[in-house]
N, C-alpha and C. Protein backbone atom coordinates (compact mmCIF):
# COMPACT_ATOMS: atom_id res chain seq x y z
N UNK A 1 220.32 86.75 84.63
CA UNK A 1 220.30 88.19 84.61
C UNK A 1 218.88 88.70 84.32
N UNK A 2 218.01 88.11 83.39
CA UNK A 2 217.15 88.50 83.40
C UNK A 2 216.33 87.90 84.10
N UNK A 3 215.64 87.47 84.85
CA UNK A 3 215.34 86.82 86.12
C UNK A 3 215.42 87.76 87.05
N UNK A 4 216.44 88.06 87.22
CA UNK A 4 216.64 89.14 88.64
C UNK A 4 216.07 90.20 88.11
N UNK A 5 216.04 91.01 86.85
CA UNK A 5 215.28 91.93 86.38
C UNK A 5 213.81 92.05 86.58
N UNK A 6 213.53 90.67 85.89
CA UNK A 6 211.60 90.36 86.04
C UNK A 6 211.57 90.66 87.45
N UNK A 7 212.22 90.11 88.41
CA UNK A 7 212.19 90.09 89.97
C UNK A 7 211.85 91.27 90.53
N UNK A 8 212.59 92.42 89.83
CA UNK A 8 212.91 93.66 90.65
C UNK A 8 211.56 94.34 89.66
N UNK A 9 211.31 94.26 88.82
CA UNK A 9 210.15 94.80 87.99
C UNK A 9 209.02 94.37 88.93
N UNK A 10 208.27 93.24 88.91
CA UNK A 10 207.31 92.71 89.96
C UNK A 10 207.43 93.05 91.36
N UNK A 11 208.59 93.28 91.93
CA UNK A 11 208.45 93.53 93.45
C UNK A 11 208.31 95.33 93.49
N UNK A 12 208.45 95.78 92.68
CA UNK A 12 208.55 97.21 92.14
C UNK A 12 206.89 97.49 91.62
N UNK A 13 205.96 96.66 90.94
CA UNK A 13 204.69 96.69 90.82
C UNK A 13 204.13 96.30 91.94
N UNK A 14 204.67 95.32 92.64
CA UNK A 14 204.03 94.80 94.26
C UNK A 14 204.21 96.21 94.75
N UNK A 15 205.10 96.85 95.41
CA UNK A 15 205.27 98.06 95.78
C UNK A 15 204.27 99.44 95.71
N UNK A 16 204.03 99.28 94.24
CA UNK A 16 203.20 100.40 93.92
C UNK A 16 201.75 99.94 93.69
N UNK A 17 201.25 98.75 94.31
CA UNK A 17 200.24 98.15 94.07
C UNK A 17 199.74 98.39 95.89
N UNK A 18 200.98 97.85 96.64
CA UNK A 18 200.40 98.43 97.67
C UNK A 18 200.49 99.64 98.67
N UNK A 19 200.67 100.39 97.49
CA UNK A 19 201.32 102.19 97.86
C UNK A 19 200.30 102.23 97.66
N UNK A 20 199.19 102.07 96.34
CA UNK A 20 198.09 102.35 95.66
C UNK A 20 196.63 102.09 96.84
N UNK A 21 197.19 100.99 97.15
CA UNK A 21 195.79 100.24 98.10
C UNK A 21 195.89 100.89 99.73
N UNK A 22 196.72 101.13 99.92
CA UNK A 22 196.75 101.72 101.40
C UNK A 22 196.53 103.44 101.36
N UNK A 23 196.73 104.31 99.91
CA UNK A 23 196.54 105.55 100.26
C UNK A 23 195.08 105.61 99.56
N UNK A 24 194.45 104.27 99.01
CA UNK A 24 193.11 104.51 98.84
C UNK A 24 192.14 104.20 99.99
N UNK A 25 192.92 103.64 100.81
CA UNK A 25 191.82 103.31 102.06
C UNK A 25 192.37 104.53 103.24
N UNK A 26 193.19 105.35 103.06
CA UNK A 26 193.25 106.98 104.05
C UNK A 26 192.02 107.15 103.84
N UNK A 27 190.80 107.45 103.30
CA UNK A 27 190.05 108.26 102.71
C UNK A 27 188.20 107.43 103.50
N UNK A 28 188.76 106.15 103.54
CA UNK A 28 187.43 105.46 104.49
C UNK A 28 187.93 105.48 105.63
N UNK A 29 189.22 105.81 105.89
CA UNK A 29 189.80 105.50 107.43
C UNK A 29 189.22 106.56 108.11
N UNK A 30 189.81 107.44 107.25
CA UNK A 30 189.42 108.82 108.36
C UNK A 30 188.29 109.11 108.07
N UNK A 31 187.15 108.90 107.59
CA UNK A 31 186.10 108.59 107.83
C UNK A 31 185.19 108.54 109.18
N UNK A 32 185.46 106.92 109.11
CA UNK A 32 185.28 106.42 110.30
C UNK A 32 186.08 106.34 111.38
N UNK A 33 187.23 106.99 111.22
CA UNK A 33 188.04 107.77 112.59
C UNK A 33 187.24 108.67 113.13
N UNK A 34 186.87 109.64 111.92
CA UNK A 34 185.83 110.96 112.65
C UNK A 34 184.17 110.29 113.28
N UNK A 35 183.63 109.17 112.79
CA UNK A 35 182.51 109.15 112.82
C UNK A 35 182.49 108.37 114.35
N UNK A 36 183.95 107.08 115.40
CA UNK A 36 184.04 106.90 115.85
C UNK A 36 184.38 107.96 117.12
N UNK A 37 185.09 109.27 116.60
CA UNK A 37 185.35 110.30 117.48
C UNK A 37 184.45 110.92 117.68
N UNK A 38 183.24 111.29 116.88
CA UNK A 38 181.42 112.18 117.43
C UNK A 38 181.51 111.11 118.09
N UNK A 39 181.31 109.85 118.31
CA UNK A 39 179.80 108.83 118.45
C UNK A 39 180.76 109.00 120.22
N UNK A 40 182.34 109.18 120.95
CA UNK A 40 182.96 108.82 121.49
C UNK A 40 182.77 110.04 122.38
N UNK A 41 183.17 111.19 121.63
CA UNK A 41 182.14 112.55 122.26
C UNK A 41 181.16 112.97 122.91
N UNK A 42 180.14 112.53 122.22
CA UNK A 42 179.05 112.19 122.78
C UNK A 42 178.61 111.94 123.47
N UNK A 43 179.08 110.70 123.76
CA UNK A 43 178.37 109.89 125.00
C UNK A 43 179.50 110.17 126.19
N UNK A 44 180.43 110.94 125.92
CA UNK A 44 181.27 111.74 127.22
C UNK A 44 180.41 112.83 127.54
N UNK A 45 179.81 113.67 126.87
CA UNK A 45 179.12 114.64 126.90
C UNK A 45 177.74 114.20 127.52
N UNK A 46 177.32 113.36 127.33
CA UNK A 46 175.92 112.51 127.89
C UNK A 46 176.58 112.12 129.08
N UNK A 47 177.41 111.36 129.52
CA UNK A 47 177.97 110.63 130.64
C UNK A 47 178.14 111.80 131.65
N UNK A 48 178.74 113.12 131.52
CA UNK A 48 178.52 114.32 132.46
C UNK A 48 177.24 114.42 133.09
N UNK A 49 175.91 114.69 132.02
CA UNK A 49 174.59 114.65 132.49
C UNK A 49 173.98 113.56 133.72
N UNK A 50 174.59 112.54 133.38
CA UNK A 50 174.36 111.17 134.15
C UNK A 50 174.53 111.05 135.24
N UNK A 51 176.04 111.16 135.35
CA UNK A 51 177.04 111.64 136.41
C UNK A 51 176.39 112.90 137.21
N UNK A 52 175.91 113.80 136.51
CA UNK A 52 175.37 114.79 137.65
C UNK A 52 174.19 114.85 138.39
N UNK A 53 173.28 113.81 138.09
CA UNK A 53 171.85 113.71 138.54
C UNK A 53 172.37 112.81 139.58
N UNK A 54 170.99 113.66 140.53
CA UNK A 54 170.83 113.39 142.03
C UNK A 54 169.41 112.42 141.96
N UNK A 55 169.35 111.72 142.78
CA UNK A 55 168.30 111.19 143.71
C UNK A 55 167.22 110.40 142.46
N UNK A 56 168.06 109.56 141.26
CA UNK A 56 167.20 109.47 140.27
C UNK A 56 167.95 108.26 139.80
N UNK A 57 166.88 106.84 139.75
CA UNK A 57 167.62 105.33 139.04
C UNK A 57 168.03 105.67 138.08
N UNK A 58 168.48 104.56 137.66
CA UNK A 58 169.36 104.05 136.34
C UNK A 58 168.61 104.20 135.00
N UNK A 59 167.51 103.86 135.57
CA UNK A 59 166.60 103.88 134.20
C UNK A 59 165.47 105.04 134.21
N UNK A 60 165.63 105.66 135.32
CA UNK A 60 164.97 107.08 134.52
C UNK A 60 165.94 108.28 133.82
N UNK A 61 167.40 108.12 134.64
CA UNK A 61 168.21 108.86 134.08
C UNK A 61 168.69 108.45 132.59
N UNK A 62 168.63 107.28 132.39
CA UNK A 62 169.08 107.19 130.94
C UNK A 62 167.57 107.81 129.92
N UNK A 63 166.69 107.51 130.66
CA UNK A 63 165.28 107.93 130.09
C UNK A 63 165.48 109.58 129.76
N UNK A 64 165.87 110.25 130.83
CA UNK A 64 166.26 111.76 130.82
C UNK A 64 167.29 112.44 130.01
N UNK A 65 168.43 111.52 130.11
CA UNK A 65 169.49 112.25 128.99
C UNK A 65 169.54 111.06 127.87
N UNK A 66 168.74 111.67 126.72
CA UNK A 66 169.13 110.59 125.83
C UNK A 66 170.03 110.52 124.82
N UNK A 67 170.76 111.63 124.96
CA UNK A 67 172.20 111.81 124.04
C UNK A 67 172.79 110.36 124.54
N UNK A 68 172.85 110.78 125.75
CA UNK A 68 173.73 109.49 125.82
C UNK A 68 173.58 108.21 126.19
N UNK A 69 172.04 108.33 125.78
CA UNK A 69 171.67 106.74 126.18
C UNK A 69 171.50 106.41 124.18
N UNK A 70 171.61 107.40 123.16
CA UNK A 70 171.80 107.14 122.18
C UNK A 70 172.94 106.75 121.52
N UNK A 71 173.87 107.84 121.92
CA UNK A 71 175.17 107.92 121.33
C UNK A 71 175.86 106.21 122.25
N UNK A 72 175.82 105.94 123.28
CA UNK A 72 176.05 104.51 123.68
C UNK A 72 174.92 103.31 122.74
N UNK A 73 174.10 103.33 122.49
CA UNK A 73 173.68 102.35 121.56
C UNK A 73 174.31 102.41 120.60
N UNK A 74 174.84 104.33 119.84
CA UNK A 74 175.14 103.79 118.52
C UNK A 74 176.69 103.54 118.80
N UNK A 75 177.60 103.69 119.64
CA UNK A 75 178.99 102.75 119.83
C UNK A 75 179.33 101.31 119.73
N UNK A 76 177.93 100.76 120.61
CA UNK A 76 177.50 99.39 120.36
C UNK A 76 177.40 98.90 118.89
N UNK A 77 176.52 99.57 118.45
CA UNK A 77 176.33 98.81 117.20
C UNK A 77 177.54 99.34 116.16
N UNK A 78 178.26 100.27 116.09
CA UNK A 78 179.27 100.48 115.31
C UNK A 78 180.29 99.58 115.61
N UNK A 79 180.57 98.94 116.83
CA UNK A 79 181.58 97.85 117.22
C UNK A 79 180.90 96.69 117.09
N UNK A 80 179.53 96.42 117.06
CA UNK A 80 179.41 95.44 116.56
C UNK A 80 179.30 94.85 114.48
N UNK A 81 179.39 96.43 113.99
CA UNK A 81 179.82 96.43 112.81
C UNK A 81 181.08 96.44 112.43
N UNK A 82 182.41 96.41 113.42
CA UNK A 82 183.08 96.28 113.18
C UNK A 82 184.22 97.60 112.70
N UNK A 83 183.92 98.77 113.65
CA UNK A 83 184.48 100.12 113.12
C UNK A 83 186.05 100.16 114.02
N UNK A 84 186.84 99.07 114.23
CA UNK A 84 187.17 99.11 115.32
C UNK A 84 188.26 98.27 113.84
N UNK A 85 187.88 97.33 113.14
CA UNK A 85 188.71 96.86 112.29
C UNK A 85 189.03 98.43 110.84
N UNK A 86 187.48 98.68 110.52
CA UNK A 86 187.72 99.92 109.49
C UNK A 86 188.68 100.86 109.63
N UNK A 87 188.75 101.07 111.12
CA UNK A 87 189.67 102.20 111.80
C UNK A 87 191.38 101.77 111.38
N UNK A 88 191.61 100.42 111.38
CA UNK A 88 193.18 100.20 111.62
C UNK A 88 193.23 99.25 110.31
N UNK A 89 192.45 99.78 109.03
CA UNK A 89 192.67 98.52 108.36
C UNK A 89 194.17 98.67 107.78
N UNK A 90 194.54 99.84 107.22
CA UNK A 90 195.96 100.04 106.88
C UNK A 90 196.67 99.47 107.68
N UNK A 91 197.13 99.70 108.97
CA UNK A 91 197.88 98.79 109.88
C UNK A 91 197.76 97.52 109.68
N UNK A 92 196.47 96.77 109.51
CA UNK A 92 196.62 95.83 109.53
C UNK A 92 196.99 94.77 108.67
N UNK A 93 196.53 95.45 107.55
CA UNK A 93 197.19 95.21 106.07
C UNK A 93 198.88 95.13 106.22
N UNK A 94 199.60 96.22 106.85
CA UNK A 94 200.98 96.35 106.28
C UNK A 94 201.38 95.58 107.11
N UNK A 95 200.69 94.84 108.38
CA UNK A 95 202.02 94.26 109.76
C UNK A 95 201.32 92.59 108.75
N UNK A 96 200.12 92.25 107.95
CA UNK A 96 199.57 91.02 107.53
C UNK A 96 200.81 90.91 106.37
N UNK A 97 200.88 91.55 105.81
CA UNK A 97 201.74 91.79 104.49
C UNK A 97 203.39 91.68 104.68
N UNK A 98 204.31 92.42 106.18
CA UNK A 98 205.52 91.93 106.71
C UNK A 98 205.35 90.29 107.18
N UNK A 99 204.75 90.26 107.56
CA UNK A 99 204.43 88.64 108.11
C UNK A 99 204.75 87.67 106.90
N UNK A 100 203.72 87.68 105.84
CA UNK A 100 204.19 87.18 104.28
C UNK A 100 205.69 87.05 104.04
N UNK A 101 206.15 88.68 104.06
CA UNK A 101 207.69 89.06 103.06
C UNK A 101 208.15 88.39 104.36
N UNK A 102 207.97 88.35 105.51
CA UNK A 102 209.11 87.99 106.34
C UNK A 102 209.55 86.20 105.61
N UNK A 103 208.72 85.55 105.21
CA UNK A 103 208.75 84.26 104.71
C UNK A 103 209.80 84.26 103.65
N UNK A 104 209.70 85.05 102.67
CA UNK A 104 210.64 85.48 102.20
C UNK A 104 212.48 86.36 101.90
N UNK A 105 211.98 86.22 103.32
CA UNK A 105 213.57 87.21 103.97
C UNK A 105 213.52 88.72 103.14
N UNK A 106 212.25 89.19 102.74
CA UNK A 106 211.92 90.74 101.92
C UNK A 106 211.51 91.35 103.64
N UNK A 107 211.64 92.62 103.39
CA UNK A 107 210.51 93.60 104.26
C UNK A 107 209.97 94.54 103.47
N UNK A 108 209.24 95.30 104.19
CA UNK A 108 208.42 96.36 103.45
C UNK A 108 208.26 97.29 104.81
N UNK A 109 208.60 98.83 104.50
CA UNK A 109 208.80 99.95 105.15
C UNK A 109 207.03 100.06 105.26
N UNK A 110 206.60 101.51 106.09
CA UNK A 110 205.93 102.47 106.26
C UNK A 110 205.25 102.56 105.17
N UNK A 111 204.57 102.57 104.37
CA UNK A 111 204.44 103.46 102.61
C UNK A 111 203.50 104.35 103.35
């Protein structure tokens, strides 16, 4: 009897341990949700310019509009930093974390 108590106490601190950790990472998510949505903007907004020039290479037009010969470098290097994991870390946490409890025959909802 007490066993099943400790049980339900600990899976009840597991619970609010990772209620705790996933509504502290909302706050870098959307973050870099917004900072991936300018940088994504951007270079749509640059890509129009591109798209509309006449009678002009590859490399003078990127020379000419450099929004978006910027805002595409900085996509690059934000995916090569990895903003692509920052973005979904909650997700990825809670489907890493069912995977675990599934071992256990537990689940864990939405939090």
């Amino acid at each position: 009897m007490i066993s099943v108590i400790l049980q339900c106490v600990d899976l009840k601190a597991f619970e609010r341990r990772l209620t705790e950790y996933v509504s502290s990472l909302s706050y870098t998510t959307t973050r870099w949700r917004i900072i991936l949505s300018l940088s994504a903007l951007f270079a749509t907004f640059g890509a129009w310019g591109v798209i509309i020039d006449d009678h002009v290479s590859i490399l003078q037009s990127l020379w000419y509009h450099k929004l978006f010969t910027l805002s595409c470098c900085n996509l690059l290097v934000l995916f090569m930093m990895g903003i692509h994991r920052r973005v979904f870390a909650p997700s990825i946490i809670l489907s890493r974390t069912r995977i675990v409890l599934q071992d256990y025959n537990m689940s864990c909802d939405e939090v």
